[in-house]
Protein backbone atom coordinates (compact mmCIF):
# COMPACT_ATOMS: atom_id res chain seq x y z
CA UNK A 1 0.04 -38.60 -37.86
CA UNK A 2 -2.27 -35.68 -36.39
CA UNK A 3 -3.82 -35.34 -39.70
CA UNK A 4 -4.42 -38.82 -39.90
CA UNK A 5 -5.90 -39.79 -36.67
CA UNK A 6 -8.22 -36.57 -37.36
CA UNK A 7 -9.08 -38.60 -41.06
CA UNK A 8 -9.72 -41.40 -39.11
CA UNK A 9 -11.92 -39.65 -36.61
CA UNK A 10 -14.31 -38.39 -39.63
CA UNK A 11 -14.68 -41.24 -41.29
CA UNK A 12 -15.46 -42.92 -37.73
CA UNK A 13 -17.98 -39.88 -37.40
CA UNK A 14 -19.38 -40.69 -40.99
CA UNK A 15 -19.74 -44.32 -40.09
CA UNK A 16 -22.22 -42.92 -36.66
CA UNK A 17 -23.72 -40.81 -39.25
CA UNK A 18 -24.94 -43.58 -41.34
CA UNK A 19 -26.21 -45.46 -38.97
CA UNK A 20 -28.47 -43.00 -37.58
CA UNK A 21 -26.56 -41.34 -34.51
CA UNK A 22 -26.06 -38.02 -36.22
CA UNK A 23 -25.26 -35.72 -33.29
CA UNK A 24 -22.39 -38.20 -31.98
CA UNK A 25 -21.40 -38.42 -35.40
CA UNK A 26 -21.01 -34.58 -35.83
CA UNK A 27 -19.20 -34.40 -31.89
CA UNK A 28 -16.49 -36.63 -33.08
CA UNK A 29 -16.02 -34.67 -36.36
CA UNK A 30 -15.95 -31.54 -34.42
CA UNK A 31 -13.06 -33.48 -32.37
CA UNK A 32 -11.25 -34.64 -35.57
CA UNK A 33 -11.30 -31.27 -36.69
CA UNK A 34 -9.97 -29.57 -33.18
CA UNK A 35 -7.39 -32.24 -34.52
CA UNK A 36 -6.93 -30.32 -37.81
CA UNK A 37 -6.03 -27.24 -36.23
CA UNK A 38 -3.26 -28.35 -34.63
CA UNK A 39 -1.62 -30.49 -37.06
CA UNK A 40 0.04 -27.60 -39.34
CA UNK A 41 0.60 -25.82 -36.27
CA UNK A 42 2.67 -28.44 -35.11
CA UNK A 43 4.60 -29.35 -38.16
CA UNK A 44 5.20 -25.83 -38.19
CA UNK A 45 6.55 -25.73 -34.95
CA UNK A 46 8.48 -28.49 -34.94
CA UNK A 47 10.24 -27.17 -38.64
CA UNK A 48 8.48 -30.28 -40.49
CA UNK A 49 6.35 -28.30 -42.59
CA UNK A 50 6.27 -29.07 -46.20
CA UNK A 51 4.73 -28.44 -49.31
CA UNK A 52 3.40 -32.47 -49.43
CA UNK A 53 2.29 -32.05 -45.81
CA UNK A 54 0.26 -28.99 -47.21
CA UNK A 55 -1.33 -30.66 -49.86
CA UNK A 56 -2.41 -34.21 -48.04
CA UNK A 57 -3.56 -31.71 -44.85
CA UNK A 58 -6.00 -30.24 -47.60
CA UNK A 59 -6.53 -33.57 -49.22
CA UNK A 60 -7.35 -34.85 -45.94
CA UNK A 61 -10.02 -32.00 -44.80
CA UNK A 62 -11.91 -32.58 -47.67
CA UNK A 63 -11.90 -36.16 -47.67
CA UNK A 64 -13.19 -35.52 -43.87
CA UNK A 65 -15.33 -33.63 -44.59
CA UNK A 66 -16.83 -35.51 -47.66
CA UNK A 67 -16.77 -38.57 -45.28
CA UNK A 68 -19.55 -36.75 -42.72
CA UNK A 69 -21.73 -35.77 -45.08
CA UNK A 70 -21.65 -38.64 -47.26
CA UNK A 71 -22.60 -40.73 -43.75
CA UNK A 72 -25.08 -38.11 -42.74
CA UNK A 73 -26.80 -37.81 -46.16
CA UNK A 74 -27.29 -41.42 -45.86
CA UNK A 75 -28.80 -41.64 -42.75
CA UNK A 76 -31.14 -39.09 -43.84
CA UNK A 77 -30.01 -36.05 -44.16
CA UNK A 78 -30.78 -33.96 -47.62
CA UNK A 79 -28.55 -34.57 -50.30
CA UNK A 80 -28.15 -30.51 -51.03
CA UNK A 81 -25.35 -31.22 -48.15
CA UNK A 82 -23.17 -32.10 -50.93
CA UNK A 83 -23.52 -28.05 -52.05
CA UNK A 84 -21.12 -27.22 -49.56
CA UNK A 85 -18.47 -30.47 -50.51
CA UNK A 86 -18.80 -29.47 -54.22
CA UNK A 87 -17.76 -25.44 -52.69
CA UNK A 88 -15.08 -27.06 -50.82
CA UNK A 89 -13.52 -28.86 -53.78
CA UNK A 90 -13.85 -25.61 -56.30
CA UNK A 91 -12.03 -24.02 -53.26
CA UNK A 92 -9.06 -26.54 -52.99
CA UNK A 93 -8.98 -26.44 -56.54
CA UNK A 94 -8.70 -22.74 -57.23
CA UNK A 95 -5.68 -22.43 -54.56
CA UNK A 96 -3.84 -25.53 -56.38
CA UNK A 97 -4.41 -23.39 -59.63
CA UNK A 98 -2.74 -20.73 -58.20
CA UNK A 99 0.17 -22.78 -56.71
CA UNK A 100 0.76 -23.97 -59.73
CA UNK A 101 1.66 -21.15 -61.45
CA UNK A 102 3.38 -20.02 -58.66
CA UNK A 103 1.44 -17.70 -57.32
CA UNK A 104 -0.48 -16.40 -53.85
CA UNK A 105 -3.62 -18.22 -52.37
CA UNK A 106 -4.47 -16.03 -49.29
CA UNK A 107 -7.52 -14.51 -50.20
CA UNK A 108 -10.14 -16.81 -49.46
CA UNK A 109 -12.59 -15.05 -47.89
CA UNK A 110 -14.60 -18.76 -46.80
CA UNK A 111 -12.46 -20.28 -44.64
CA UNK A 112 -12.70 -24.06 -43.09
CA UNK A 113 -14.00 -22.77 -40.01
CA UNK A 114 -16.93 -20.76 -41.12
CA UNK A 115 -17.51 -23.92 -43.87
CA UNK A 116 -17.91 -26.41 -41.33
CA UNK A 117 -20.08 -24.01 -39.03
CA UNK A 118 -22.62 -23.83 -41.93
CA UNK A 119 -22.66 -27.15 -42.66
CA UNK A 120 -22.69 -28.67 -39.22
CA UNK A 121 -25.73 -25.63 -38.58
CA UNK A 122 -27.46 -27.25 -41.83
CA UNK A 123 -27.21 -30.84 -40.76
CA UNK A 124 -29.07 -29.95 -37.41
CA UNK A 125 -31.59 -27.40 -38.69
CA UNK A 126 -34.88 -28.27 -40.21
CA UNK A 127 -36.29 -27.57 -43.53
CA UNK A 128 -36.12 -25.43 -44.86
CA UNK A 129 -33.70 -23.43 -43.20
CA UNK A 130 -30.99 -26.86 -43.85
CA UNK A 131 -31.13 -25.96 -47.37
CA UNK A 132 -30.76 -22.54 -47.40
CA UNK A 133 -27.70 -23.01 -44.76
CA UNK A 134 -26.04 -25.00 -47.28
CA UNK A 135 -26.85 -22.86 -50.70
CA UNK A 136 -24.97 -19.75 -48.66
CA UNK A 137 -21.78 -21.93 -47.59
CA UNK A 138 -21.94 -23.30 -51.29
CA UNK A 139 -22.13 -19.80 -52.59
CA UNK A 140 -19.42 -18.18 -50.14
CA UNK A 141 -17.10 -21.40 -51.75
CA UNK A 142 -18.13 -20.11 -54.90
CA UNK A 143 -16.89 -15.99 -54.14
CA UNK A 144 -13.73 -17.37 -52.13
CA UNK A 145 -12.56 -19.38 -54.96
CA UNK A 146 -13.43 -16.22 -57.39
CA UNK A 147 -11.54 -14.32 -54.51
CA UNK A 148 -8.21 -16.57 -55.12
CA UNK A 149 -8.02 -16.64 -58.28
CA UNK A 150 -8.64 -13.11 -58.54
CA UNK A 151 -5.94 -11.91 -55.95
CA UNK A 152 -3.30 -14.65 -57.51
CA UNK A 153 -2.47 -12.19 -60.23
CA UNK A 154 1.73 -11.15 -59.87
CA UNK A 155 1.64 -7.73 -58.45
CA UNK A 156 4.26 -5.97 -60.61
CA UNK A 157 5.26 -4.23 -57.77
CA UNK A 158 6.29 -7.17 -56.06
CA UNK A 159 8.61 -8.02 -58.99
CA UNK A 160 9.98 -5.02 -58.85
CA UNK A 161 10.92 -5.13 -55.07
CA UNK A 162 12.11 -8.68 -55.63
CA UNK A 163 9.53 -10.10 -53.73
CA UNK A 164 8.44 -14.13 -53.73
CA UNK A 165 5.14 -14.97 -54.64
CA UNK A 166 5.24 -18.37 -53.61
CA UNK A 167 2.74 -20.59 -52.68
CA UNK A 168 0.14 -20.49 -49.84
CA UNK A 169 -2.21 -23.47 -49.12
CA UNK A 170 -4.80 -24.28 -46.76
């Protein structure tokens, strides 16, 4: 339900986006995603975690995510916003291809945090410094997802020890 009410705040925030009221728009994304932080925290907490739970949290940023600068880029904003979306997807992505073959997605160098600082810094700055702001968080995406893929390889030693390799998401 956390998850959700912090879905519903973006797309709220999206919606004030669109319309022209940008900065309220981004405050109440910044709230649904003080929202975000809690949610696996709490599932964890609670012992409710899962591996769905994982996947729609993920499912969920994005879609957040997607939802504010979709809003924002139509009340004005540049479209290069969608840089950083299109990083965020390859990102999601390249930790599901690692999950599904069972193996380790903790290497992402580009987290959520540092995504959403980027983006939220190119929404407010001016040009050109918006686009540039979004080409590095598109290009950190870009080496993170590398990063994952890269550091999903089995570790032989970790067979060897008996280890699990299982999966990690976002």
């Amino acid at each position: 339900m956390v998850t959700v009410a912090g879905l519903i705040m973006s797309l709220i925030a999206g919606l004030l986006a669109a319309s022209g009221h940008l900065y309220v728009g981004i405050v109440l994304f910044a709230a649904g995603a003080c929202l975000d932080v809690l949610d696996g925290s709490m599932a964890r907490a609670c012992g409710r975690s899962t591996e769905f739970g994982r996947y729609f949290d993920s499912i969920c940023d994005r879609l957040s995510e997607l939802a504010l600068v979709g809003g924002a880029v139509i009340g004005g904003a540049p479209a290069a916003a969608y840089i950083v979306i299109a990083g965020s997807y390859l990102l999601l992505a390249s930790r599901i291809y690692n999950h599904r073959k069972g193996l380790r997605s903790d290497a992402a160098l580009f987290g959520r945090p540092e995504r959403l600082t980027l983006l939220v810094a190119g929404l407010l700055a001016p040009a050109p410094y918006d686009l540039a702001l979004f080409a590095i968080a598109g290009l950190l995406c870009i080496v993170s997802s590398a990063l994952v893929v890269a550091s999903g390889r089995k570790n032989p030693a970790d067979r060897r020890n008996g280890q699990s390799i299982g999966p990690d998401l976002p």
